[in-house]
C-alpha atoms as a PDB file:
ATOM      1  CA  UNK A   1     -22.477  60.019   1.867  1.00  0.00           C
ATOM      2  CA  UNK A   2     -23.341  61.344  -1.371  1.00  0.00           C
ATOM      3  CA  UNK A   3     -26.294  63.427  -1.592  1.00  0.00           C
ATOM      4  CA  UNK A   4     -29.094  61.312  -4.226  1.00  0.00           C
ATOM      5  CA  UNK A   5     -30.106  64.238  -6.881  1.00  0.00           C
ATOM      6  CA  UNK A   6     -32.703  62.179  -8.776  1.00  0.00           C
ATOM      7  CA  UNK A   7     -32.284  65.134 -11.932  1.00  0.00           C
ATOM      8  CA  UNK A   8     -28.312  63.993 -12.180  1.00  0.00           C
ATOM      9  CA  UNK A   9     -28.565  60.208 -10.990  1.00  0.00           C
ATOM     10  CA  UNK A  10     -31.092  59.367 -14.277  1.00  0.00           C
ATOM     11  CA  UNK A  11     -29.449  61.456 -16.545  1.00  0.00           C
ATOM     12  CA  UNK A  12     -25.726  60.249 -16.026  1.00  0.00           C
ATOM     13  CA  UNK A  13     -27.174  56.942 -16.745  1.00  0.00           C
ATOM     14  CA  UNK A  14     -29.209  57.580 -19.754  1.00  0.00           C
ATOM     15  CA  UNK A  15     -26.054  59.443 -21.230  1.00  0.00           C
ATOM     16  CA  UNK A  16     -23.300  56.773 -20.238  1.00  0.00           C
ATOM     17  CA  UNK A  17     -24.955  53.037 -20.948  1.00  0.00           C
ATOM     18  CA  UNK A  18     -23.552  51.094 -23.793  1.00  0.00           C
ATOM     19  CA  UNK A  19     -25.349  51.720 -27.039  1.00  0.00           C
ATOM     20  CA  UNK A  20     -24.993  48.423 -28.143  1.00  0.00           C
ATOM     21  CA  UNK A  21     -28.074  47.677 -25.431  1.00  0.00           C
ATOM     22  CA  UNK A  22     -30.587  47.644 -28.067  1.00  0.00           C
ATOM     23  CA  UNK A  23     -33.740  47.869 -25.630  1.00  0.00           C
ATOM     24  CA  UNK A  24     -32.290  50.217 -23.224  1.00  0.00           C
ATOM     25  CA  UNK A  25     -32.545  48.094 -20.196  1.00  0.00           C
ATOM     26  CA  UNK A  26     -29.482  48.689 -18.179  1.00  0.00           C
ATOM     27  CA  UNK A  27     -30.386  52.488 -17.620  1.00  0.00           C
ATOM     28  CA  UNK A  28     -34.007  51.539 -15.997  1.00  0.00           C
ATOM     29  CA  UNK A  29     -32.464  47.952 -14.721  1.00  0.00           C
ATOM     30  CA  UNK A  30     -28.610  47.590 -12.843  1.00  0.00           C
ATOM     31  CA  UNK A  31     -26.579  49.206 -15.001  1.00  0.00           C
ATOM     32  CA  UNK A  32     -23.426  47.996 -13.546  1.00  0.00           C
ATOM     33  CA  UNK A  33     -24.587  44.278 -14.755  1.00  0.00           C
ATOM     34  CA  UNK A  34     -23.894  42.093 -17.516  1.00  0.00           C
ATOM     35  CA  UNK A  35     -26.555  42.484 -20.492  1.00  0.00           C
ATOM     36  CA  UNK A  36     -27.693  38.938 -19.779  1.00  0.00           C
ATOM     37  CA  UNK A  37     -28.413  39.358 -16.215  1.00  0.00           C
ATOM     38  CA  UNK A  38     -30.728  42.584 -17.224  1.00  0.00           C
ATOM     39  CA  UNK A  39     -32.290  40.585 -20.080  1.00  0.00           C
ATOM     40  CA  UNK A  40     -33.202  38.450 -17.407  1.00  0.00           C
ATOM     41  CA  UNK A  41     -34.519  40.237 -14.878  1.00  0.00           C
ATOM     42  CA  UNK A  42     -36.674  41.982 -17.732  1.00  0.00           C
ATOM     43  CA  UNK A  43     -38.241  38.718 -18.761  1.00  0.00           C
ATOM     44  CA  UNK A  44     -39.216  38.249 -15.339  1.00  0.00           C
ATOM     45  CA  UNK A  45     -40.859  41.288 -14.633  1.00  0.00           C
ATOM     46  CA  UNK A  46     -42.619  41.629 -18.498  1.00  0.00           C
ATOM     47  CA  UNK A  47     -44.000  38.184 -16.995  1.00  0.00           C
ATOM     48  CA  UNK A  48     -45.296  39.671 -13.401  1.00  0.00           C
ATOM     49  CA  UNK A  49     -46.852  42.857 -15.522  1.00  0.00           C
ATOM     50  CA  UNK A  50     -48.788  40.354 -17.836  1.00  0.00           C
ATOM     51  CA  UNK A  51     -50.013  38.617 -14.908  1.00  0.00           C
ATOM     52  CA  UNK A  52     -51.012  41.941 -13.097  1.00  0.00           C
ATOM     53  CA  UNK A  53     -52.446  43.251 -16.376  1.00  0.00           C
ATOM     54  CA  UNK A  54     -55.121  39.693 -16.453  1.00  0.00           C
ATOM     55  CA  UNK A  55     -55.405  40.603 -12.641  1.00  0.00           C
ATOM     56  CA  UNK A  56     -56.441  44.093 -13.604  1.00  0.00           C
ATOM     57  CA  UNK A  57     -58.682  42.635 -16.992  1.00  0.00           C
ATOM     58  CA  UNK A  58     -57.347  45.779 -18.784  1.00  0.00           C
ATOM     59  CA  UNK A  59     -59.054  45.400 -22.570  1.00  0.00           C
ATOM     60  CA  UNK A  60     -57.420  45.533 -26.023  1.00  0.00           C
ATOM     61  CA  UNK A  61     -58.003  49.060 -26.781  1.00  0.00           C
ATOM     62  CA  UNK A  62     -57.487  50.720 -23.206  1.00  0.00           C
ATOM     63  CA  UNK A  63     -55.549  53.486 -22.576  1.00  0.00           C
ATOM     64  CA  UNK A  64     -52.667  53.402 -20.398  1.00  0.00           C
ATOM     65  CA  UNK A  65     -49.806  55.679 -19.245  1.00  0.00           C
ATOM     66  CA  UNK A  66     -46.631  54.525 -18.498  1.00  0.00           C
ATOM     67  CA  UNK A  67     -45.233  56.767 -15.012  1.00  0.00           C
ATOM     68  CA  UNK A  68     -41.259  57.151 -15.226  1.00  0.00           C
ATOM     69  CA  UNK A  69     -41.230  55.301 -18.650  1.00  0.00           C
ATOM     70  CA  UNK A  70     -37.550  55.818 -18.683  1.00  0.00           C
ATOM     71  CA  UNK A  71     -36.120  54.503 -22.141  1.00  0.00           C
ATOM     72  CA  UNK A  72     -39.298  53.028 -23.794  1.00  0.00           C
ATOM     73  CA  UNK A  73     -39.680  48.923 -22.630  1.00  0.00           C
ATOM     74  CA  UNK A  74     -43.102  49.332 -21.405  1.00  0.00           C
ATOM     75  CA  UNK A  75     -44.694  52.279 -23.477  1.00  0.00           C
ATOM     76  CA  UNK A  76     -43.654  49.917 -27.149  1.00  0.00           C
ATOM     77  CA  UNK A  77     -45.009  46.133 -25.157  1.00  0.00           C
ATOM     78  CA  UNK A  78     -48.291  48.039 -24.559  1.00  0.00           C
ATOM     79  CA  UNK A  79     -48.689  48.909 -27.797  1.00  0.00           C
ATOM     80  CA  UNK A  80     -47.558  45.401 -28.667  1.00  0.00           C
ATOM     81  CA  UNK A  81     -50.740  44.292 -26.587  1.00  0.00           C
ATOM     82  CA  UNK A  82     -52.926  46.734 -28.327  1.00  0.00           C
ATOM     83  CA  UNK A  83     -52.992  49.356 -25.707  1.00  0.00           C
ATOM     84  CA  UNK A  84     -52.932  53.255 -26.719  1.00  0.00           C
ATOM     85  CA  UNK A  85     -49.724  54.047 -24.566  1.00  0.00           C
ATOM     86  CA  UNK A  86     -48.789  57.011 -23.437  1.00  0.00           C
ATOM     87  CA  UNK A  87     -45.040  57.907 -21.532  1.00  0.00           C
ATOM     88  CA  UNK A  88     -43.814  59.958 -19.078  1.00  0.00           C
ATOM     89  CA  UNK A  89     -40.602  60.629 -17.507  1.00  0.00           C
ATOM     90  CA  UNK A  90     -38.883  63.450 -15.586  1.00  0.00           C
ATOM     91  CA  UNK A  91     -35.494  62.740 -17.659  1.00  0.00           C
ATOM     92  CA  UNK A  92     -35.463  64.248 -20.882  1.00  0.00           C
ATOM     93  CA  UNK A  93     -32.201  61.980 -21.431  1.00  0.00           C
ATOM     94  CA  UNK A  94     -34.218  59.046 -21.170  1.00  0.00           C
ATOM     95  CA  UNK A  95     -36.717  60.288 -23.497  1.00  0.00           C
ATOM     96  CA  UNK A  96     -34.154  60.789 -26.122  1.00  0.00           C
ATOM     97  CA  UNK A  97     -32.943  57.158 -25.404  1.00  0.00           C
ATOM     98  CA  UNK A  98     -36.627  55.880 -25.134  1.00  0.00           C
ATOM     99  CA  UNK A  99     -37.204  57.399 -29.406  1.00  0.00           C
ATOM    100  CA  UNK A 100     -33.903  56.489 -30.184  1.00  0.00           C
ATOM    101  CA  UNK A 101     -35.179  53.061 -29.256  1.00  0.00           C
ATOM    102  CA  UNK A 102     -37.816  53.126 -31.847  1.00  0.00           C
ATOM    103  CA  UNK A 103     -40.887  54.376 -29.053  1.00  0.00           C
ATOM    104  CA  UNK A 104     -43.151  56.089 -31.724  1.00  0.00           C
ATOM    105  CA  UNK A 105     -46.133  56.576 -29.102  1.00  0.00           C
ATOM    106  CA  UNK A 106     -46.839  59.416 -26.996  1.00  0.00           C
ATOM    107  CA  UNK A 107     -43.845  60.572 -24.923  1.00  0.00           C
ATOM    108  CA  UNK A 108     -44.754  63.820 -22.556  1.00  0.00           C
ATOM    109  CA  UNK A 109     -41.915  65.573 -19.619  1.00  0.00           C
ATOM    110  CA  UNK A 110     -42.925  65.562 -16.350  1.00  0.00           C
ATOM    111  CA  UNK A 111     -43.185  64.765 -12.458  1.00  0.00           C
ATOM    112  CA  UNK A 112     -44.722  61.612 -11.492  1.00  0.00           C
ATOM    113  CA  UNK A 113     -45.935  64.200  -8.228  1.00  0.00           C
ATOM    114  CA  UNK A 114     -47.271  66.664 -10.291  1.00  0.00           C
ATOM    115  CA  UNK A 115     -48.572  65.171 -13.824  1.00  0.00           C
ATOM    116  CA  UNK A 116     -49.334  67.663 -16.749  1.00  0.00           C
ATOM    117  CA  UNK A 117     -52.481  65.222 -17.762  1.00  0.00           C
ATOM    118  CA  UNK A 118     -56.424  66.176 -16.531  1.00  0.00           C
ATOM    119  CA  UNK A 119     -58.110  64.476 -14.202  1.00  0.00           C
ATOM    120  CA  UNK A 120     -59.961  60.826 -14.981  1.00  0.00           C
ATOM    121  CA  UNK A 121     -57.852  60.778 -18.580  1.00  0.00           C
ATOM    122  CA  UNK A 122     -56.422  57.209 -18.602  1.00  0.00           C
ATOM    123  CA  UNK A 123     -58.127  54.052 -18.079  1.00  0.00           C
ATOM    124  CA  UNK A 124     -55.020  52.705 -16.407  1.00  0.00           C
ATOM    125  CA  UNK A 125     -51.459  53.393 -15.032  1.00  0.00           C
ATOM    126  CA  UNK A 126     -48.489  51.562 -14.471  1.00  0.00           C
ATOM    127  CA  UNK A 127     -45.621  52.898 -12.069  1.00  0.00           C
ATOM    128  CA  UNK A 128     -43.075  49.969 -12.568  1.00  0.00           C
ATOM    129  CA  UNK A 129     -40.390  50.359 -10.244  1.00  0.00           C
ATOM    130  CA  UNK A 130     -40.593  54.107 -10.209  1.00  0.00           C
ATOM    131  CA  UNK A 131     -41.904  55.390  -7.049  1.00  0.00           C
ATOM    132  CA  UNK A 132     -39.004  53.566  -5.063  1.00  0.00           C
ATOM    133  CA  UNK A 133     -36.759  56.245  -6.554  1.00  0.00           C
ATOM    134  CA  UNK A 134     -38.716  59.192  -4.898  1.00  0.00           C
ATOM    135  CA  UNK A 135     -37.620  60.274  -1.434  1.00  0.00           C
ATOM    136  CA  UNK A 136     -40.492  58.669   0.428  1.00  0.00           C
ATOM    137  CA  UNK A 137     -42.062  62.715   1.249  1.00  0.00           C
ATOM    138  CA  UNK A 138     -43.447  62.393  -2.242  1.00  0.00           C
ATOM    139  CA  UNK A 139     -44.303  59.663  -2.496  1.00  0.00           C
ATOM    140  CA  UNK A 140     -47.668  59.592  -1.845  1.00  0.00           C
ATOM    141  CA  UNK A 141     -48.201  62.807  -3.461  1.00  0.00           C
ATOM    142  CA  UNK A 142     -46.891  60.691  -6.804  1.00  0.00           C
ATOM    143  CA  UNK A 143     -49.187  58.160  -5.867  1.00  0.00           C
ATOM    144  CA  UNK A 144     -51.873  60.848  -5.448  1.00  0.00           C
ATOM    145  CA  UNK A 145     -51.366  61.817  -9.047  1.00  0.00           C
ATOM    146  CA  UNK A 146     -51.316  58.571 -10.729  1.00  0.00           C
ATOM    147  CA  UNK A 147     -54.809  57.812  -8.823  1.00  0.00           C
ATOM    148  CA  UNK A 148     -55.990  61.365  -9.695  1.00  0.00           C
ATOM    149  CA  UNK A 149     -55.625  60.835 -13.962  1.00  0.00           C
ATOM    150  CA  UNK A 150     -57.009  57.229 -13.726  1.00  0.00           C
ATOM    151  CA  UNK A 151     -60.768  57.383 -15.027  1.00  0.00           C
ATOM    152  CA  UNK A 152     -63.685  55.706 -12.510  1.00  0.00           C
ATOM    153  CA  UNK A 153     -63.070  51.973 -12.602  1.00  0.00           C
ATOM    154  CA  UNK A 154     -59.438  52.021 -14.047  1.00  0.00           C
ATOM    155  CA  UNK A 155     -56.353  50.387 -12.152  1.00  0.00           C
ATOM    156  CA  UNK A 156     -52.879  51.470 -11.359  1.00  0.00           C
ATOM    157  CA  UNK A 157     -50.681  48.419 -11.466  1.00  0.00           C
ATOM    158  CA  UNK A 158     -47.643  49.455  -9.041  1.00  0.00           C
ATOM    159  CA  UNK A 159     -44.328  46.929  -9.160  1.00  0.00           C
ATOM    160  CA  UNK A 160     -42.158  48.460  -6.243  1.00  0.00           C
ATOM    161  CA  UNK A 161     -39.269  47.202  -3.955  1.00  0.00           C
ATOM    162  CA  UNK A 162     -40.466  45.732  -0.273  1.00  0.00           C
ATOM    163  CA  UNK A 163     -37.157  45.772   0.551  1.00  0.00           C
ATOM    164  CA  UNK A 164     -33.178  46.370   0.161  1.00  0.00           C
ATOM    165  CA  UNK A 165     -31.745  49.784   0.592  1.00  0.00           C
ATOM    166  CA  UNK A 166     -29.549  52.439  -1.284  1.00  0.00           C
ATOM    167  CA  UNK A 167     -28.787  56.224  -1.264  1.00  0.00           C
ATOM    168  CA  UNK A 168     -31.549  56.252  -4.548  1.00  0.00           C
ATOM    169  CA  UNK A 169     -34.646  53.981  -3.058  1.00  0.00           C
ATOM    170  CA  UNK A 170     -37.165  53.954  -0.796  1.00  0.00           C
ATOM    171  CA  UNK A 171     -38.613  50.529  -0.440  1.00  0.00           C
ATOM    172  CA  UNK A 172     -41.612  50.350   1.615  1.00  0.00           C
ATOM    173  CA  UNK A 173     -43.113  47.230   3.339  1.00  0.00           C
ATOM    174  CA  UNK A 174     -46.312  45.472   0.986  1.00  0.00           C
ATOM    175  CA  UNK A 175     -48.799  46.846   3.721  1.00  0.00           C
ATOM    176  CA  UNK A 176     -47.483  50.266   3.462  1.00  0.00           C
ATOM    177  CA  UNK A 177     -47.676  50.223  -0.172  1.00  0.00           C
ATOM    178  CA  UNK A 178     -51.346  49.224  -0.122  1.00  0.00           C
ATOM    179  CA  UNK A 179     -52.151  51.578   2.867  1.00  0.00           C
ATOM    180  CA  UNK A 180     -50.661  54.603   0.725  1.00  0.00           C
ATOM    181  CA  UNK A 181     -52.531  54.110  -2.425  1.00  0.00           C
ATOM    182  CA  UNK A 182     -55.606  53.667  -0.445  1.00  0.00           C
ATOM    183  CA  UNK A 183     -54.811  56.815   1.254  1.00  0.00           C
ATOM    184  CA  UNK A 184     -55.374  58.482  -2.098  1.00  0.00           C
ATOM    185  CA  UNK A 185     -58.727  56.763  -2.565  1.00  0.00           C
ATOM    186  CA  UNK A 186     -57.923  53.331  -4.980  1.00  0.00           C
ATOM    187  CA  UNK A 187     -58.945  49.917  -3.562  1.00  0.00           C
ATOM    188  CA  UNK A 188     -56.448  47.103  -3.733  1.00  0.00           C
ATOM    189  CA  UNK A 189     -57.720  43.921  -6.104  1.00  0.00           C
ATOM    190  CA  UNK A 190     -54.463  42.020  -5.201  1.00  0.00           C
ATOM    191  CA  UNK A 191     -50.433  41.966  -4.980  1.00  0.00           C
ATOM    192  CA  UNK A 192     -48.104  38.864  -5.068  1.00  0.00           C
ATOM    193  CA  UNK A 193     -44.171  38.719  -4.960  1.00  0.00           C
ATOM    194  CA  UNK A 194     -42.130  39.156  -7.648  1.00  0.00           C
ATOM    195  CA  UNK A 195     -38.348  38.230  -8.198  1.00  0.00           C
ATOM    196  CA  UNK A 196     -37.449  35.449  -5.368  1.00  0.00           C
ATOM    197  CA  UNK A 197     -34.434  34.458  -6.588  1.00  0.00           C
ATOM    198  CA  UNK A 198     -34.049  32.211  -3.246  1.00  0.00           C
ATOM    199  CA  UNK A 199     -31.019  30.528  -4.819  1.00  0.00           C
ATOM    200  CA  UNK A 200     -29.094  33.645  -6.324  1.00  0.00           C
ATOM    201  CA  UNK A 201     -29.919  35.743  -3.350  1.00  0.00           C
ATOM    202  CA  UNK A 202     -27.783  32.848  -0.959  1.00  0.00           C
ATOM    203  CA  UNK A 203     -24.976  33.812  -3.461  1.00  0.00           C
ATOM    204  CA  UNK A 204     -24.452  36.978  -3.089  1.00  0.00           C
ATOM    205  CA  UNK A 205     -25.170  37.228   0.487  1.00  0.00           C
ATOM    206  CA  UNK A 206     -22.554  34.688   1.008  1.00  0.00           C
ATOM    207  CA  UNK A 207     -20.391  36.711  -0.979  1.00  0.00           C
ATOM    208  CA  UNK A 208     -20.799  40.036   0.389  1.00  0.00           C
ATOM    209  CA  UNK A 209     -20.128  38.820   4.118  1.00  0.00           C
ATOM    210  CA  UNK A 210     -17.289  37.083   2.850  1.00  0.00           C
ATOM    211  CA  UNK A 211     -15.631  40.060   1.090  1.00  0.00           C
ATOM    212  CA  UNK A 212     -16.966  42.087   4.449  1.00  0.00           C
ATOM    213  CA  UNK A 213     -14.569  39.517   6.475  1.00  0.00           C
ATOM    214  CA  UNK A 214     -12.172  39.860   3.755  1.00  0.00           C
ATOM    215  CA  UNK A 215     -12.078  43.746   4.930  1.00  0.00           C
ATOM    216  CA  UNK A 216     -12.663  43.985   8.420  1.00  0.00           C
ATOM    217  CA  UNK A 217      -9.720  41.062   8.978  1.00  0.00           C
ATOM    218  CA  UNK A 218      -7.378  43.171   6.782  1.00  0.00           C
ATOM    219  CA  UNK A 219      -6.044  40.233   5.075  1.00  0.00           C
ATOM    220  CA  UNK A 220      -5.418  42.311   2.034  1.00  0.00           C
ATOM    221  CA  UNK A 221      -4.734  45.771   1.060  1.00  0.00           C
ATOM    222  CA  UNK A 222      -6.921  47.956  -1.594  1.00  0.00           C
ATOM    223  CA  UNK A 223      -7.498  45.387  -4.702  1.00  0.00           C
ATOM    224  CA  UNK A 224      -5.077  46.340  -7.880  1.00  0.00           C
ATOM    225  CA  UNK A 225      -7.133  46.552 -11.046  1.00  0.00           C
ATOM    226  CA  UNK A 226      -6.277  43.224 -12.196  1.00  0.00           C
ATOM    227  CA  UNK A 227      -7.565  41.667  -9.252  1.00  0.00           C
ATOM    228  CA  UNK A 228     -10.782  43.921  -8.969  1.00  0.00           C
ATOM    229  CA  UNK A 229     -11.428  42.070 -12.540  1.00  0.00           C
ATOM    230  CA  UNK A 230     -10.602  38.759 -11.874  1.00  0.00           C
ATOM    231  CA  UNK A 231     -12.865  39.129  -8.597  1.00  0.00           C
ATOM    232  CA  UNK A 232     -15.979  40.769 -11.213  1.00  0.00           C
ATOM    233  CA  UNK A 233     -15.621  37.855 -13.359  1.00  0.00           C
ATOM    234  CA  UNK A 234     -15.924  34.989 -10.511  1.00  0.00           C
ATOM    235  CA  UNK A 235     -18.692  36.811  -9.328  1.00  0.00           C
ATOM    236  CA  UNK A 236     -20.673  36.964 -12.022  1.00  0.00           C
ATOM    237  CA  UNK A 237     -19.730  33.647 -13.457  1.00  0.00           C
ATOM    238  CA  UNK A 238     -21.472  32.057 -10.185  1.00  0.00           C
ATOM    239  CA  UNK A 239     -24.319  34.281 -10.612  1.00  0.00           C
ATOM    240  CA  UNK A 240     -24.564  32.814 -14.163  1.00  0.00           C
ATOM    241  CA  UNK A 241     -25.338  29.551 -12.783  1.00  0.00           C
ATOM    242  CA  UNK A 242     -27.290  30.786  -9.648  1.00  0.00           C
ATOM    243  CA  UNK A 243     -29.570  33.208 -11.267  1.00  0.00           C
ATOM    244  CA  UNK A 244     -30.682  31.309 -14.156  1.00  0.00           C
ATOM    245  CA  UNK A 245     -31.244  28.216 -11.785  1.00  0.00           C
ATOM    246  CA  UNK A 246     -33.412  30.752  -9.456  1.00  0.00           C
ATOM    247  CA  UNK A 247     -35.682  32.284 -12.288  1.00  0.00           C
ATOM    248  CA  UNK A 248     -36.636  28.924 -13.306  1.00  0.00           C
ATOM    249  CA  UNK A 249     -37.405  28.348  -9.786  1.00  0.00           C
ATOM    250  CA  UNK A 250     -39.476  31.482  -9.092  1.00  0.00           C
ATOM    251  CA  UNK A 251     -43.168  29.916 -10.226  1.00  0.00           C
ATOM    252  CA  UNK A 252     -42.250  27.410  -7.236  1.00  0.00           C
ATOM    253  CA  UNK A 253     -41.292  29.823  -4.966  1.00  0.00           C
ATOM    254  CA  UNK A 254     -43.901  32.404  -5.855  1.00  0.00           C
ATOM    255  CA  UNK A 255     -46.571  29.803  -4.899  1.00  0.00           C
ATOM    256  CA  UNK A 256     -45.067  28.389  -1.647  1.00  0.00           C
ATOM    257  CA  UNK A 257     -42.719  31.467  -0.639  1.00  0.00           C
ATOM    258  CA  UNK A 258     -44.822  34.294   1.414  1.00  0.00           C
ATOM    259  CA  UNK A 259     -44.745  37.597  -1.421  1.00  0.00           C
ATOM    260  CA  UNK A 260     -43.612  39.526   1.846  1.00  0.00           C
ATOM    261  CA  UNK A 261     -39.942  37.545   1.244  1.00  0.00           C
ATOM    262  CA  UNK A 262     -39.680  38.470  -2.600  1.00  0.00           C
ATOM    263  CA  UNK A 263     -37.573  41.806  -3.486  1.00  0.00           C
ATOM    264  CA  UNK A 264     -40.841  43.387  -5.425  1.00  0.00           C
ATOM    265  CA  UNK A 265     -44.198  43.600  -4.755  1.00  0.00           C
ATOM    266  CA  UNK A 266     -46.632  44.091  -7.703  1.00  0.00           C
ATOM    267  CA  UNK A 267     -49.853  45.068  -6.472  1.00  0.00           C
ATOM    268  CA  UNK A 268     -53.124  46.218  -8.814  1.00  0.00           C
ATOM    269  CA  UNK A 269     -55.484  48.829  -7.466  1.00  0.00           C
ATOM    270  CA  UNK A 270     -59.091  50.211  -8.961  1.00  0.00           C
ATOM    271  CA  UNK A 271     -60.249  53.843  -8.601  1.00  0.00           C
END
């Protein structure tokens, strides 16, 4: 297995994405996907941050840093809101991106485990799927730091994966989320699950045990190119039915699902 070097994974993809992505989103989102399917999934998490962000009752005015803020998306909707925003990433690649992408605001280098900022300096952080990228022994020393530059009475907002898995994430169950960050001394206002998908998610597990039959049966031998695209295109014309179908479903299934069954939690903690 391929050793995860978080300094080459980011970088590769902040130099190789299509420049016609004019926000940037497949470096930070599933950069093998279709620009729709990122636009997407972007829409539904700008929703879950706004929702965390009434949770949190962070004013007009506030300032906020934005932990791994990769090419930009969050550090420019902040300002949007009125919020004096402030970056940081550990890529210098996706900084470039991140101005390149019109981010005028503050944009600083750095560790989310070791941040160059002083203590008490923001009067909130977000760490939107970031953390699940560091090797879980530093974790809680990022979490640590993000707790450490909040100011008395600010919030992190934290949108991580409770689940999946992958050479370059480290989901955590919602319980050890919240017992990490209170580990570091911030007291959890609330969390709820983000991106059900109940209907898409049927899909491609369906799919991926059939292609796993496919395999192990040895009804085939290695895929020529031409099939390999035909096979990309079925797939993701399904999943242009199924996943538009399930994010107009997720409201319903955020309110009768349990969050522990969504793919995200998004949980708000105060200092």
């Amino acid at each position: 297995m391929k050793t995860y070097s978080p300094k080459d994974y980011w970088t590769s993809l902040a130099e190789n994405f299509d420049p016609a992505d004019a926000a940037g989103l497949a470096p930070v989102l599933h950069p093998s996907s279709p620009a729709w399917f990122n636009q997407l999934i972007d829409d539904l998490q700008f929703r879950a941050i706004r929702k965390a962000m009434a949770v949190a009752a962070i004013p007009v005015g506030a300032s906020i840093l934005d932990v791994g803020c990769g090419t930009g998306r969050w550090v420019r909707r902040y300002h949007e809101l009125g919020l004096h925003a402030t970056g940081l990433d550990a890529t210098p690649a996706m900084l470039r991106v991140a101005r390149d992408r019109g981010t005028a605001e503050t944009l600083v280098a750095g560790e989310a485990y070791h941040l160059p900022f002083p203590s008490s300096g923001f009067d909130a952080v977000s760490d939107i799927t970031v953390t699940q990228h560091i090797p879980a022994v530093l974790q809680r020393q990022a979490l640590s730091e993000m707790i450490r530059v909040i100011r008395p009475g600010g919030c992190l907002i934290l949108m991580e994966l409770i689940r999946g898995e992958g050479i370059h994430i480290f989901p955590r169950k919602p319980q050890d989320w919240i017992e990490q960050a209170a580990s570091c001394g911030a007291k959890l206002v609330g969390w709820f699950g983000q991106e059900y998908l109940l209907l898409d998610r049927l899909f491609v597990h369906v799919a991926q045990a059939m292609v796993g039959r496919h395999r192990v049966g040895g009804i085939s031998q290695r895929p020529s190119s031409q099939q390999s695209t035909m096979a990309r295109r079925m797939y993701w014309g399904f999943r242009r039915i199924t996943v538009p179908i399930s994010a107009w479903a997720d409201p319903v299934a955020g309110w009768i699902c349990p969050g522990q069954i969504a793919t995200h939690g998004v949980f708000v903690f105060k200092k």
